[in-house]
PDB file of N, CA and C in Angstrom:
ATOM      1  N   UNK A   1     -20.447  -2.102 -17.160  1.00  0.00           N
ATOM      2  CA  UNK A   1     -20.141  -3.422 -17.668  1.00  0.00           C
ATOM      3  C   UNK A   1     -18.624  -3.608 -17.668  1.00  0.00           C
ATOM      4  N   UNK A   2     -18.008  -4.757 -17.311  1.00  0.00           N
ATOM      5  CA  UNK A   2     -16.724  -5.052 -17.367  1.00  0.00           C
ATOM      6  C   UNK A   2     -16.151  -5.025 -18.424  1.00  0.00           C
ATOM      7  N   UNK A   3     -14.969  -4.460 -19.097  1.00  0.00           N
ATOM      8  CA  UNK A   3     -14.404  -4.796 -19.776  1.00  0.00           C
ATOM      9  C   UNK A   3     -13.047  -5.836 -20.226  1.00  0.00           C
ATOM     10  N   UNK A   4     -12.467  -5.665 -20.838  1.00  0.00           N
ATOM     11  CA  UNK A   4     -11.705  -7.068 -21.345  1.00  0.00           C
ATOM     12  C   UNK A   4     -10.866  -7.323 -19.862  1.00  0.00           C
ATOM     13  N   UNK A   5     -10.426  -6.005 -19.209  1.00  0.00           N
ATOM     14  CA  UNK A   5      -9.685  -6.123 -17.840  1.00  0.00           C
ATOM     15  C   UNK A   5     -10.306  -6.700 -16.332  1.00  0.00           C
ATOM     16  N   UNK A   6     -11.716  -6.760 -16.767  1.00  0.00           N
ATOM     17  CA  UNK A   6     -12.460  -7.104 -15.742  1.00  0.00           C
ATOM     18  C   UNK A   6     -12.873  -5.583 -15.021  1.00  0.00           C
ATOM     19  N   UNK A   7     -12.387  -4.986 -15.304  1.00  0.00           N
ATOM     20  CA  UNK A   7     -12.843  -3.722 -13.865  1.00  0.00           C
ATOM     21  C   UNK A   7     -14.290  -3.158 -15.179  1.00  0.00           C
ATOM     22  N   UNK A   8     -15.299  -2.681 -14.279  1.00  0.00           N
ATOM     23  CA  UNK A   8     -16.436  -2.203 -14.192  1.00  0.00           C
ATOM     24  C   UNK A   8     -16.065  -0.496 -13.693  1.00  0.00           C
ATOM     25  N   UNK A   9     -15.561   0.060 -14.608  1.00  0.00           N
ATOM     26  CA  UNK A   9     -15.291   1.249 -14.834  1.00  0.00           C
ATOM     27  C   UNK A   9     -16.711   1.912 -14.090  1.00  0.00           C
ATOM     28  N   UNK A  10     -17.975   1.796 -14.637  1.00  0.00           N
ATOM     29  CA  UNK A  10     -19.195   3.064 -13.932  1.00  0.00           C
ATOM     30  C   UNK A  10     -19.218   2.675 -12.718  1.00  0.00           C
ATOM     31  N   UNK A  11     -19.528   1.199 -12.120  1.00  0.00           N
ATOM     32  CA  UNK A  11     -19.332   0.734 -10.855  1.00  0.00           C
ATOM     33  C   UNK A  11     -18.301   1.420 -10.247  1.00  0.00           C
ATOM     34  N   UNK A  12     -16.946   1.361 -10.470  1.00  0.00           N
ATOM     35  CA  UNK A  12     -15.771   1.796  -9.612  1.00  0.00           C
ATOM     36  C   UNK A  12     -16.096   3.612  -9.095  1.00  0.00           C
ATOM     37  N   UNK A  13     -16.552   4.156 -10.580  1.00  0.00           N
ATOM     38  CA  UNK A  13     -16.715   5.538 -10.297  1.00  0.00           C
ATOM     39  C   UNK A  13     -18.257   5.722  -9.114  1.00  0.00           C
ATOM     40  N   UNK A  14     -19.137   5.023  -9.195  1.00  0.00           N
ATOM     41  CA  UNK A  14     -20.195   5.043  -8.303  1.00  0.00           C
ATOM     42  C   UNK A  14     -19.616   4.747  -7.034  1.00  0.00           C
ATOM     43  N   UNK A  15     -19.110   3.787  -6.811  1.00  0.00           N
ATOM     44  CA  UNK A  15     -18.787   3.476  -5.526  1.00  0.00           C
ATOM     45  C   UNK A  15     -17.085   3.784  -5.054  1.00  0.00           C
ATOM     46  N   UNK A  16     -16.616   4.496  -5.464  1.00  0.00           N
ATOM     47  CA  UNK A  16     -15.303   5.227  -4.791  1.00  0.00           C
ATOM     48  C   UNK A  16     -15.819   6.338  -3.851  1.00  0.00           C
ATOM     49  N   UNK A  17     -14.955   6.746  -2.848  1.00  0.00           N
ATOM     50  CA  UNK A  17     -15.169   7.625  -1.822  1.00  0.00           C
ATOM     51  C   UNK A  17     -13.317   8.339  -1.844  1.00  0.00           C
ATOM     52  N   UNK A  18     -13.195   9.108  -1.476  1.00  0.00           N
ATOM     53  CA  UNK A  18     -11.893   9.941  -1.105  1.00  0.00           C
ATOM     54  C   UNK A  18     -11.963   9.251   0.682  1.00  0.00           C
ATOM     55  N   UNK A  19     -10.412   9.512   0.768  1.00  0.00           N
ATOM     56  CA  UNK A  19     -10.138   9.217   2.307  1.00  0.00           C
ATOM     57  C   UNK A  19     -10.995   9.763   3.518  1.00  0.00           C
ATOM     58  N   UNK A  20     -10.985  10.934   3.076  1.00  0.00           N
ATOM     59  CA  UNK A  20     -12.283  11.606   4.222  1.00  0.00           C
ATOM     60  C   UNK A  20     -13.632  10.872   4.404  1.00  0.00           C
ATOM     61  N   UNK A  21     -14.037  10.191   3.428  1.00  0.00           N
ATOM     62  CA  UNK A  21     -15.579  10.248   3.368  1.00  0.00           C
ATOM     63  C   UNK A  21     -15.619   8.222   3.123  1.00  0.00           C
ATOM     64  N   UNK A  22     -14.651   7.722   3.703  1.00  0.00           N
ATOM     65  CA  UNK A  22     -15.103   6.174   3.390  1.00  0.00           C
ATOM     66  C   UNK A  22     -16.124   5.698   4.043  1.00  0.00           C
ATOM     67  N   UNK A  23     -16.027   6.313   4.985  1.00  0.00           N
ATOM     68  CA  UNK A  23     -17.112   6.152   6.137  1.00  0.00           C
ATOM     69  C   UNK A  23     -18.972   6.284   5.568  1.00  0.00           C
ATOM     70  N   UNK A  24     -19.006   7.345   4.852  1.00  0.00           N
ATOM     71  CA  UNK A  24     -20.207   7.894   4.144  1.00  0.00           C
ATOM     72  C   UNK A  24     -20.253   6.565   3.048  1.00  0.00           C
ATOM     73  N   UNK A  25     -19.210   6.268   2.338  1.00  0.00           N
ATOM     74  CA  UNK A  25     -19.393   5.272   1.182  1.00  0.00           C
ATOM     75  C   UNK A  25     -19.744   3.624   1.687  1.00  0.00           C
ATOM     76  N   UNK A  26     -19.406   3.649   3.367  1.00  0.00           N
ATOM     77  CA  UNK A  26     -19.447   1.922   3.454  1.00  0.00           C
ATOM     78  C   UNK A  26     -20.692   1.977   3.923  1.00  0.00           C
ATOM     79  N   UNK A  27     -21.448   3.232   4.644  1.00  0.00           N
ATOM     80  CA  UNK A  27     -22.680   3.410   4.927  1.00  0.00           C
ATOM     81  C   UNK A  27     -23.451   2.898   3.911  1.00  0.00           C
ATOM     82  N   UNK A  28     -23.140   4.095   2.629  1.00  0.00           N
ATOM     83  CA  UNK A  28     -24.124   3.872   1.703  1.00  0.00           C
ATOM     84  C   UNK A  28     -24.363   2.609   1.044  1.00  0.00           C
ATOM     85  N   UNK A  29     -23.013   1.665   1.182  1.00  0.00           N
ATOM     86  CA  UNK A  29     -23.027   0.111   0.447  1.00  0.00           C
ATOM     87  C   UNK A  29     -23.162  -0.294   0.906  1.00  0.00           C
ATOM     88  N   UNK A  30     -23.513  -0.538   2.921  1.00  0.00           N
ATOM     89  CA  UNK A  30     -24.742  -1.739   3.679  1.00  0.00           C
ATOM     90  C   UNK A  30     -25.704  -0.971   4.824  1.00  0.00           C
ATOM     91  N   UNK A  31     -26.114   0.042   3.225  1.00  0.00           N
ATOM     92  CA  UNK A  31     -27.565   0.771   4.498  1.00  0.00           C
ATOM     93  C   UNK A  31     -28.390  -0.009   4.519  1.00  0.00           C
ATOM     94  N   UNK A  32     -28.475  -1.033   3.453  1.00  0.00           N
ATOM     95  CA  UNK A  32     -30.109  -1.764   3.993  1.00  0.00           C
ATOM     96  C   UNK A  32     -29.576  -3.170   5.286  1.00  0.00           C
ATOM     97  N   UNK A  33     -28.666  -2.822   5.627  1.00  0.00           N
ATOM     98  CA  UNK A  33     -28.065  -4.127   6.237  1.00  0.00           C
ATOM     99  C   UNK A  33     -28.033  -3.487   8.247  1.00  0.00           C
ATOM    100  N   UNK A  34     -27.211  -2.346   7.896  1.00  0.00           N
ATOM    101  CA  UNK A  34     -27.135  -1.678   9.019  1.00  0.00           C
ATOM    102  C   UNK A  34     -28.441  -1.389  10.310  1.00  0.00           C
ATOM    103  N   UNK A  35     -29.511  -0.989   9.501  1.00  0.00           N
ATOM    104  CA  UNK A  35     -30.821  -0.757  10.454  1.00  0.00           C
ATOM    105  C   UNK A  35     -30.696  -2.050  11.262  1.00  0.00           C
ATOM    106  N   UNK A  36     -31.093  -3.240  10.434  1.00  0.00           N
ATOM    107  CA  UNK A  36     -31.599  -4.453  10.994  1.00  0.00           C
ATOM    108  C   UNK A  36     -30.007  -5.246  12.155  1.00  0.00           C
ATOM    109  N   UNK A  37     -29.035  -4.224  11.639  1.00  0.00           N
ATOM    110  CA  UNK A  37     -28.029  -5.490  12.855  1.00  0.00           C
ATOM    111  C   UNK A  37     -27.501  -4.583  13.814  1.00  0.00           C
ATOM    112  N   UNK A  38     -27.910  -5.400  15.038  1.00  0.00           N
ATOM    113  CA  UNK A  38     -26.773  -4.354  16.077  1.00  0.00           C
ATOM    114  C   UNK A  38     -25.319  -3.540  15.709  1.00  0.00           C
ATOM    115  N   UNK A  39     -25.154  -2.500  16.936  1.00  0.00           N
ATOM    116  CA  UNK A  39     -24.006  -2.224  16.990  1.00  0.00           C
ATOM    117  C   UNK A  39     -22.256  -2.822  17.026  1.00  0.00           C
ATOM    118  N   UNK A  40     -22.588  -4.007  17.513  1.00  0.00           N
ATOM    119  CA  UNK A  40     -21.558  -4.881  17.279  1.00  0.00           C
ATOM    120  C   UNK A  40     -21.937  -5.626  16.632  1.00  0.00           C
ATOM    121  N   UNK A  41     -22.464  -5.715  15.309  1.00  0.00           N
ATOM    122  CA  UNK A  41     -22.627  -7.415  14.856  1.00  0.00           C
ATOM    123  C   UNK A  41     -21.798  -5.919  13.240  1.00  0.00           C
ATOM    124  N   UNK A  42     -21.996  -4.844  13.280  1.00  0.00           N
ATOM    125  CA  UNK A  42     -21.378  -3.600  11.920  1.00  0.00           C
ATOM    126  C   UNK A  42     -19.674  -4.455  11.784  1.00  0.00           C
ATOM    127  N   UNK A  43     -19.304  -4.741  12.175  1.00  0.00           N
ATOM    128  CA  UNK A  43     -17.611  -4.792  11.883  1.00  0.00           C
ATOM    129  C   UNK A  43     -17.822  -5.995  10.777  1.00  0.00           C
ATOM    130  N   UNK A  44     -18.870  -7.016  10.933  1.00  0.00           N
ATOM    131  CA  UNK A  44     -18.915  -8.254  10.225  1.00  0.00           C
ATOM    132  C   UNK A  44     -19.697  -8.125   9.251  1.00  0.00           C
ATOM    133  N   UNK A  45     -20.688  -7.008   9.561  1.00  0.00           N
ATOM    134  CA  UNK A  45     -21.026  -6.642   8.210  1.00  0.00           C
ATOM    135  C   UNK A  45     -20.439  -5.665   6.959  1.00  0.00           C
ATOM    136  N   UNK A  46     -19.275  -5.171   7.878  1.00  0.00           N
ATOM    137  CA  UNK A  46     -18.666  -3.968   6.649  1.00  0.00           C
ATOM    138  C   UNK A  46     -17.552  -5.034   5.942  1.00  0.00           C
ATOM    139  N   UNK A  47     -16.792  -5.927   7.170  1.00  0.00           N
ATOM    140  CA  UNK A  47     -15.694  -7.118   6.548  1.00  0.00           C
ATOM    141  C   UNK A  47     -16.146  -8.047   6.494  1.00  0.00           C
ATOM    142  N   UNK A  48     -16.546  -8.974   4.961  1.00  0.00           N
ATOM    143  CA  UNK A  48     -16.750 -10.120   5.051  1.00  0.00           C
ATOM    144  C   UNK A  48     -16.171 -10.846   3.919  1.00  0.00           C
ATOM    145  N   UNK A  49     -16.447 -12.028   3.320  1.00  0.00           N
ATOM    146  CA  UNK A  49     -16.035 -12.933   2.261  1.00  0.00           C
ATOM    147  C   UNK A  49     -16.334 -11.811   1.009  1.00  0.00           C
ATOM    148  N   UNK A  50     -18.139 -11.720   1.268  1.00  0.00           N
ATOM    149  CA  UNK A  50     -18.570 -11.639  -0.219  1.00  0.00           C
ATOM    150  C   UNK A  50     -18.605  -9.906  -0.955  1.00  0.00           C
ATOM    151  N   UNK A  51     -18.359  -8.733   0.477  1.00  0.00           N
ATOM    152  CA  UNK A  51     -18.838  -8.056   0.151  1.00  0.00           C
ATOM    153  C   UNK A  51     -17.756  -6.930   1.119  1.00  0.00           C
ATOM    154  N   UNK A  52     -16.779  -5.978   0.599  1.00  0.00           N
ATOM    155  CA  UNK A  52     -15.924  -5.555   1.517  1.00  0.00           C
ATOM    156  C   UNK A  52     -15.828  -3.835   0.654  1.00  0.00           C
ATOM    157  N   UNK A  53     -15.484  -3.011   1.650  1.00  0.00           N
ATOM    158  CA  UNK A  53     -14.666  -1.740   1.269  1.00  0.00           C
ATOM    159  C   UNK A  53     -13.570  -2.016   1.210  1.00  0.00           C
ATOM    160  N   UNK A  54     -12.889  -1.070  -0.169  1.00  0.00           N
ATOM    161  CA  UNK A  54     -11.427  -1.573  -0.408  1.00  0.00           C
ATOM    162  C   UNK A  54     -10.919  -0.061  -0.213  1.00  0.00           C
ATOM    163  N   UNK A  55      -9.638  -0.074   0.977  1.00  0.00           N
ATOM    164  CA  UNK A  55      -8.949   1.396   0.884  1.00  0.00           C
ATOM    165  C   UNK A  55      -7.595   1.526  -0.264  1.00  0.00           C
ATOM    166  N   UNK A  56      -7.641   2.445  -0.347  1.00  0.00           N
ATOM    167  CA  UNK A  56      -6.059   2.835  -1.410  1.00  0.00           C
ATOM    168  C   UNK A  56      -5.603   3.724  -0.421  1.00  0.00           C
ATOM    169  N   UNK A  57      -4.454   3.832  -0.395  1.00  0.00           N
ATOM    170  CA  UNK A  57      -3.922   4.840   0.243  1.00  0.00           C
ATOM    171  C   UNK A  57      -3.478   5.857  -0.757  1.00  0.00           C
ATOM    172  N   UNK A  58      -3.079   6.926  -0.835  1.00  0.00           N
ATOM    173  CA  UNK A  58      -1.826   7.456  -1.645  1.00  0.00           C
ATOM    174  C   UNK A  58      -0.459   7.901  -0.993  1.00  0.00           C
ATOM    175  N   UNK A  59      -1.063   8.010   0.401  1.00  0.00           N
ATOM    176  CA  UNK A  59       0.424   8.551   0.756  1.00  0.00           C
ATOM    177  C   UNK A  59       0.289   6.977   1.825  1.00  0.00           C
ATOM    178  N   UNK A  60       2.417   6.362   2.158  1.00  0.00           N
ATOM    179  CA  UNK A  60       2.282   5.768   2.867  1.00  0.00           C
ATOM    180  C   UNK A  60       1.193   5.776   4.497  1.00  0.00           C
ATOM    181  N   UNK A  61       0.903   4.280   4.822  1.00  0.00           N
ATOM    182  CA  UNK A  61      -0.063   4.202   6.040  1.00  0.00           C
ATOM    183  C   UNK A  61       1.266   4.098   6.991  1.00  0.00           C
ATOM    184  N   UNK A  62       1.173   5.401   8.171  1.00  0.00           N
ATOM    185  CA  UNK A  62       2.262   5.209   9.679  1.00  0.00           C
ATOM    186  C   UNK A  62       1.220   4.451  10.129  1.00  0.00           C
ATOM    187  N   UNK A  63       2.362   3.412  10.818  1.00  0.00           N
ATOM    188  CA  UNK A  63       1.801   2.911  11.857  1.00  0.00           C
ATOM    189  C   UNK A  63       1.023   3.420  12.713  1.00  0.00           C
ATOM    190  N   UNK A  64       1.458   4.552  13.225  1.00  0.00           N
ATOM    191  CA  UNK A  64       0.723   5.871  14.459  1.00  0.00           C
ATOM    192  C   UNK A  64      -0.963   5.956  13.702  1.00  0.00           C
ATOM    193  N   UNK A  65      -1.062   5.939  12.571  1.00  0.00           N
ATOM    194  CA  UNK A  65      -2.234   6.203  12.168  1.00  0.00           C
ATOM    195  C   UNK A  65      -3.096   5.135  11.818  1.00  0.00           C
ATOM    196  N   UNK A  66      -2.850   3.966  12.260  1.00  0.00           N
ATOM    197  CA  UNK A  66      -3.392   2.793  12.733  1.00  0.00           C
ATOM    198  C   UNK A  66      -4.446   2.586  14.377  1.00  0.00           C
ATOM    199  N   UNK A  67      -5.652   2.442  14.190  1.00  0.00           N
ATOM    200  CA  UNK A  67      -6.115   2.037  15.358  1.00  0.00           C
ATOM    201  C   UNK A  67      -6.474   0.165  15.818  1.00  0.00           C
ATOM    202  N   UNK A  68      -6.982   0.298  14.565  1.00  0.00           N
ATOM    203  CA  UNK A  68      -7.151  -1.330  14.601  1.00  0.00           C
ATOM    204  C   UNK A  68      -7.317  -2.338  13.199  1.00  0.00           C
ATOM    205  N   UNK A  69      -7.318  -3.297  13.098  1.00  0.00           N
ATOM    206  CA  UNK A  69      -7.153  -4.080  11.965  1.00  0.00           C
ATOM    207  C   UNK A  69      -7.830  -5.122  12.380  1.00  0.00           C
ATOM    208  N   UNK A  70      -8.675  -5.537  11.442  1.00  0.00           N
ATOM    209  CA  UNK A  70     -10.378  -6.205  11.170  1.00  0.00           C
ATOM    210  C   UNK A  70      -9.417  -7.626  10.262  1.00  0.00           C
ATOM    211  N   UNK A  71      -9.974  -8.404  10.497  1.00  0.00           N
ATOM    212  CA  UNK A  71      -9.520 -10.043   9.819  1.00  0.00           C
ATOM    213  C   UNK A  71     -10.441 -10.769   9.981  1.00  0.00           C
ATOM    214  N   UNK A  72     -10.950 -11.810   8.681  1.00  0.00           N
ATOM    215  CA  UNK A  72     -11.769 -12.544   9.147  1.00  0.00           C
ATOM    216  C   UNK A  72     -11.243 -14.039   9.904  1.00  0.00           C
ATOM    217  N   UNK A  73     -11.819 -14.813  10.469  1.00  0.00           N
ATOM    218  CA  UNK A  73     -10.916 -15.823  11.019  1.00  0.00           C
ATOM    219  C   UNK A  73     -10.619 -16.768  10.261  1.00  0.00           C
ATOM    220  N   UNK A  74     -11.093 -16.914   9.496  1.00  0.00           N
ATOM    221  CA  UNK A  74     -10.774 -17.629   8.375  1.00  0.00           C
ATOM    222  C   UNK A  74      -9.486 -17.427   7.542  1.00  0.00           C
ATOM    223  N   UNK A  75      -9.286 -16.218   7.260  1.00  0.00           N
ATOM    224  CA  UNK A  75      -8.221 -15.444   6.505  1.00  0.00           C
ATOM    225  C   UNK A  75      -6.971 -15.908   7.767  1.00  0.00           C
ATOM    226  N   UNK A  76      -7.378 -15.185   8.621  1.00  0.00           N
ATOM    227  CA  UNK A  76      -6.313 -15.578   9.660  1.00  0.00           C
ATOM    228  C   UNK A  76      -5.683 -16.962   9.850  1.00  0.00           C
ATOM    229  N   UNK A  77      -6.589 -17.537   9.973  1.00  0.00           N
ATOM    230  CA  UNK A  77      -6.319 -18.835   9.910  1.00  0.00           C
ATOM    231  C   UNK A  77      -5.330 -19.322   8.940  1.00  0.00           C
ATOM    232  N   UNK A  78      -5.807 -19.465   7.581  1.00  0.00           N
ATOM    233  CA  UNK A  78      -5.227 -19.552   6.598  1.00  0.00           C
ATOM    234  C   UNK A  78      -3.596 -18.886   6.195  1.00  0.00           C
ATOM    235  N   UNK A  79      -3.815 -17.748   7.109  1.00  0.00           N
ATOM    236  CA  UNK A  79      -2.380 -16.831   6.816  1.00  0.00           C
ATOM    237  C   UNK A  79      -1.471 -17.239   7.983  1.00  0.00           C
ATOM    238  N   UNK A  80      -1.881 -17.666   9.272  1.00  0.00           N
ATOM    239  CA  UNK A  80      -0.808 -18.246  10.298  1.00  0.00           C
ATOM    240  C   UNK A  80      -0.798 -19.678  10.003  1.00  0.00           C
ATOM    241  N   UNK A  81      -1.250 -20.339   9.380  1.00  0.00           N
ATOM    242  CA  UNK A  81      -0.627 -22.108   8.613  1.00  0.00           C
ATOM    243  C   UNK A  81       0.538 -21.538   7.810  1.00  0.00           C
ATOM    244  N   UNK A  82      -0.106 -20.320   6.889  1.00  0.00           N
ATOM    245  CA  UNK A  82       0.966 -20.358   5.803  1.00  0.00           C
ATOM    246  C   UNK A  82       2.429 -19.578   6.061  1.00  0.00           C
ATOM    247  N   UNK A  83       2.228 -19.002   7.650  1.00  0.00           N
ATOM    248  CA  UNK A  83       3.377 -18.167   7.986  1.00  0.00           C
ATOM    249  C   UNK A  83       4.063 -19.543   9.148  1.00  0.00           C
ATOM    250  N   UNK A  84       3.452 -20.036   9.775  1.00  0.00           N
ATOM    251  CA  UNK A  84       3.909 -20.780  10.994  1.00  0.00           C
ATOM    252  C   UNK A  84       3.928 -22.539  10.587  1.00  0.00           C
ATOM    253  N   UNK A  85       3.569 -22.862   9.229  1.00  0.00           N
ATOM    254  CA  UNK A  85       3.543 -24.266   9.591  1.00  0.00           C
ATOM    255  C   UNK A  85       4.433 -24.702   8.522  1.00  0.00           C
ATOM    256  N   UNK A  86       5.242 -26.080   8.032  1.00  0.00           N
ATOM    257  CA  UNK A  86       5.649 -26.422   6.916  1.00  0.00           C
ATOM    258  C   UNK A  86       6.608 -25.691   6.415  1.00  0.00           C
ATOM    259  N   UNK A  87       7.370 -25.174   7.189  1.00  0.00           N
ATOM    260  CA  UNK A  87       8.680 -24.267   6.581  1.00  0.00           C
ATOM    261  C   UNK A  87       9.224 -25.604   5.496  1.00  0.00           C
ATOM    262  N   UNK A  88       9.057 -26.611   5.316  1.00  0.00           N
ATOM    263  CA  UNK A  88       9.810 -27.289   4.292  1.00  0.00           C
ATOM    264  C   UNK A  88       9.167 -26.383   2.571  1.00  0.00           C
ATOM    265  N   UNK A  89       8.080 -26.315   2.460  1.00  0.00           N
ATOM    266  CA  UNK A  89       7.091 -26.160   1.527  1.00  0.00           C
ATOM    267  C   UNK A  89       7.801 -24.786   0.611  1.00  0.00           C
ATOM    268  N   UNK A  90       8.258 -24.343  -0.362  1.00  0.00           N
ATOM    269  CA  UNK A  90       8.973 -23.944  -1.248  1.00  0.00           C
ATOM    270  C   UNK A  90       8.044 -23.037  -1.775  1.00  0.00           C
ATOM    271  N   UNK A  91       7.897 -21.505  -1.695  1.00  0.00           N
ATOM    272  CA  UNK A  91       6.798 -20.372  -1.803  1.00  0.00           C
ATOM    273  C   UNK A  91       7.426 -19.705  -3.058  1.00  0.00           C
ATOM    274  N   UNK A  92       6.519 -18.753  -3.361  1.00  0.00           N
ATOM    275  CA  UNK A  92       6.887 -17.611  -5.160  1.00  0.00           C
ATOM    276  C   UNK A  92       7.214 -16.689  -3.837  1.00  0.00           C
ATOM    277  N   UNK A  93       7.494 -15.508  -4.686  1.00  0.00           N
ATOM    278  CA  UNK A  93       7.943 -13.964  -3.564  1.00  0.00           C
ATOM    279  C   UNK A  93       6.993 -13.226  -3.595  1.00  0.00           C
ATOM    280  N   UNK A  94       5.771 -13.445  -4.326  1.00  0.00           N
ATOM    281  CA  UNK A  94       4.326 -13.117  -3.276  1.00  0.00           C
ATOM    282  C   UNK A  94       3.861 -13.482  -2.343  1.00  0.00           C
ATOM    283  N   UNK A  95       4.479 -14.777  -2.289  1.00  0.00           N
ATOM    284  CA  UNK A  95       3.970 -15.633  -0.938  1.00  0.00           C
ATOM    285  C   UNK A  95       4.649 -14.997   0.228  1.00  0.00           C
ATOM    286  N   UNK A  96       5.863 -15.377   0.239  1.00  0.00           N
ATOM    287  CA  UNK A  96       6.849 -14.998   0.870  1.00  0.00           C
ATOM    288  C   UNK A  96       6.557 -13.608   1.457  1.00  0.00           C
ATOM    289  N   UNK A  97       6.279 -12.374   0.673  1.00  0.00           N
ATOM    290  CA  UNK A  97       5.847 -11.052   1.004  1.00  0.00           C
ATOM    291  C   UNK A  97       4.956 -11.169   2.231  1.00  0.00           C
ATOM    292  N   UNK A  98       3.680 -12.043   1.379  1.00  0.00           N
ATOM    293  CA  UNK A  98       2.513 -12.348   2.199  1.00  0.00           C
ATOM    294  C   UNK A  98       2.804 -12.407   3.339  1.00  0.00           C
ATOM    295  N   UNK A  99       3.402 -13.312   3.574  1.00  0.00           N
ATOM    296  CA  UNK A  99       3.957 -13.861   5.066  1.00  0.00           C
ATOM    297  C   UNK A  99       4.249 -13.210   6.302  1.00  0.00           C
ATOM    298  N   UNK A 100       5.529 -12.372   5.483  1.00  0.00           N
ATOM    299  CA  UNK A 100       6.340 -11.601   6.279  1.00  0.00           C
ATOM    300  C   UNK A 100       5.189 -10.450   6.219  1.00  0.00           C
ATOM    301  N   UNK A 101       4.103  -9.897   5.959  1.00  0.00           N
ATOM    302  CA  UNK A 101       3.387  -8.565   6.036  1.00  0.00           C
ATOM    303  C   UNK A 101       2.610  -9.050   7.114  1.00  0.00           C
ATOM    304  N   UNK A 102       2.070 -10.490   6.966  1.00  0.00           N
ATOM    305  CA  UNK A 102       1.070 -10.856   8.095  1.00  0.00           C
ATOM    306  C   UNK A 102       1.841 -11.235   9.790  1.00  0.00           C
ATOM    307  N   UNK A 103       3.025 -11.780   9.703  1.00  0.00           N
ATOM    308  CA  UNK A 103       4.420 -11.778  11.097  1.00  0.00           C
ATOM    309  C   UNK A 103       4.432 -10.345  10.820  1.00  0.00           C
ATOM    310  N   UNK A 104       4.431  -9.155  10.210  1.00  0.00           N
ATOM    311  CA  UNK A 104       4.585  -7.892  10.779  1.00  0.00           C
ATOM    312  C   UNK A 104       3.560  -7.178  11.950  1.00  0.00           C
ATOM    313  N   UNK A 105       2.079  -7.438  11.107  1.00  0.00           N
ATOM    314  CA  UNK A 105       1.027  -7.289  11.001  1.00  0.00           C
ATOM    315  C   UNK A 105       0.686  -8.076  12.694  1.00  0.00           C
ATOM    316  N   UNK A 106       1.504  -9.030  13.205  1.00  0.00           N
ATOM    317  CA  UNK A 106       1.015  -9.721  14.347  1.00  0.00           C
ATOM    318  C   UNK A 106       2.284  -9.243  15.551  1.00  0.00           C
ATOM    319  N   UNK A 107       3.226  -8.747  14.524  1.00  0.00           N
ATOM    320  CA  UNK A 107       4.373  -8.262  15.609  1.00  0.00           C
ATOM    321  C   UNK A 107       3.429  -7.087  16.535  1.00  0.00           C
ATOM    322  N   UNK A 108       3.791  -6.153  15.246  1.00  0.00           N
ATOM    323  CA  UNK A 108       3.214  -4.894  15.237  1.00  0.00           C
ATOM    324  C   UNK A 108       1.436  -4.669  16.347  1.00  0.00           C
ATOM    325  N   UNK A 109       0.967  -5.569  16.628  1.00  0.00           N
ATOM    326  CA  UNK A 109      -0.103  -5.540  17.300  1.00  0.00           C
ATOM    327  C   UNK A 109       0.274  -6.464  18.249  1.00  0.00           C
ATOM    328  N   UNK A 110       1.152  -7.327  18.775  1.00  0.00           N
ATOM    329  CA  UNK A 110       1.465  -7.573  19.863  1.00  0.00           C
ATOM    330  C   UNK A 110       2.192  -6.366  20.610  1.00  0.00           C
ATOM    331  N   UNK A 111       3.136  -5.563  20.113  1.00  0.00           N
ATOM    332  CA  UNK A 111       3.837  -4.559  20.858  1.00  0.00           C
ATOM    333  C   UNK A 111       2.666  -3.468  21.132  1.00  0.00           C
ATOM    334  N   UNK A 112       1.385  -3.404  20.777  1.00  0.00           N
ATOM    335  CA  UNK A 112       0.141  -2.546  20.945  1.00  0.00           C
ATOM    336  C   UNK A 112       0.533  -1.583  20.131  1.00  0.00           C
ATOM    337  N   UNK A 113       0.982  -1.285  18.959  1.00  0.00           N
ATOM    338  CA  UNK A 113       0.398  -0.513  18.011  1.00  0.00           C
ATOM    339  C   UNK A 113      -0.986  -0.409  17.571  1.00  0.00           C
ATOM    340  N   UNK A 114      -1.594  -1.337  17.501  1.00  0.00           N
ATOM    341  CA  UNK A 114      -2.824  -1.047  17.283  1.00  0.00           C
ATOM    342  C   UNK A 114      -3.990  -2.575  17.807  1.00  0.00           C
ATOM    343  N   UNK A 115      -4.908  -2.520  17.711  1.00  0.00           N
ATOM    344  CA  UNK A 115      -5.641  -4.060  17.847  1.00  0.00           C
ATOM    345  C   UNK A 115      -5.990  -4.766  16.864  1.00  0.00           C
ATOM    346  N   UNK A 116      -5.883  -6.457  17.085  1.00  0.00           N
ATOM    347  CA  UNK A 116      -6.013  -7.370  15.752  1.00  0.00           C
ATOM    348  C   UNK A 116      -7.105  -7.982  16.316  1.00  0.00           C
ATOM    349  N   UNK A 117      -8.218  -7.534  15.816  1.00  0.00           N
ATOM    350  CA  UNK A 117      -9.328  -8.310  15.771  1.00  0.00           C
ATOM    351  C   UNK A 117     -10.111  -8.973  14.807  1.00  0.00           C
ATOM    352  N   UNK A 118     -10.353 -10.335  15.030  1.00  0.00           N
ATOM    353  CA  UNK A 118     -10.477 -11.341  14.415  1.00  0.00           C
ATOM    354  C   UNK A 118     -11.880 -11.926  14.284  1.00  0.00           C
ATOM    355  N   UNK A 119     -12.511 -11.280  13.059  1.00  0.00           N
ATOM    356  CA  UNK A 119     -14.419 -11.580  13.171  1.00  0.00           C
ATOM    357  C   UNK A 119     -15.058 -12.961  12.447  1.00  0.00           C
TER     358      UNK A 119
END
């Protein structure tokens, strides 16, 4: 049950995985989903609106250890208006962060560091 912070403390501990084993944990949170959908339809079912694996890192992510990066198009969408359109429009320095992580995020996969695919 949530408490005053919102986090669902037994939930979090049920469904955490260590770095090695996320793979085993996103299984286990859309096995009943997985049988029934092809091999390519899995990327849209592990990333979506309602229902996602969340990574933590602890040690910084290298680039080098990047293969690819999952976006929904929607998100995308939403994040190249807010990086490319209306430079008049006056942002907080989360926004601003935002921005510049997602122009990294599109640099960084134009020079082929890794692939930006967009589901």
């Amino acid at each position: 049950m949530p408490t005053e912070t919102g986090v669902d403390a037994a939930r979090l501990r049920r469904e955490v995985g260590t770095h090695s084993h996320v793979q085993y944990l996103a299984a286990l949170k859309h096995s009943a989903e997985i049988p029934t959908s092809s091999e390519n339809e899995w990327p849209r079912v592990v990333c979506r609106e309602d229902c996602y694996v969340e990574a933590i890192f602890l040690k910084d992510v290298e680039l080098s250890s990047v293969d690819q990066v999952r976006i929904a198009q929607a998100e995308y969408d939403r994040l190249f208006d807010l990086a490319f359109t209306d430079y008049t429009q006056s942002h907080d320095d989360a926004t601003h962060s935002l921005k510049a992580d997602f122009v990294g995020i599109l640099r960084a996969s134009h020079e082929g560091h890794f692939a930006l695919e967009r589901i």
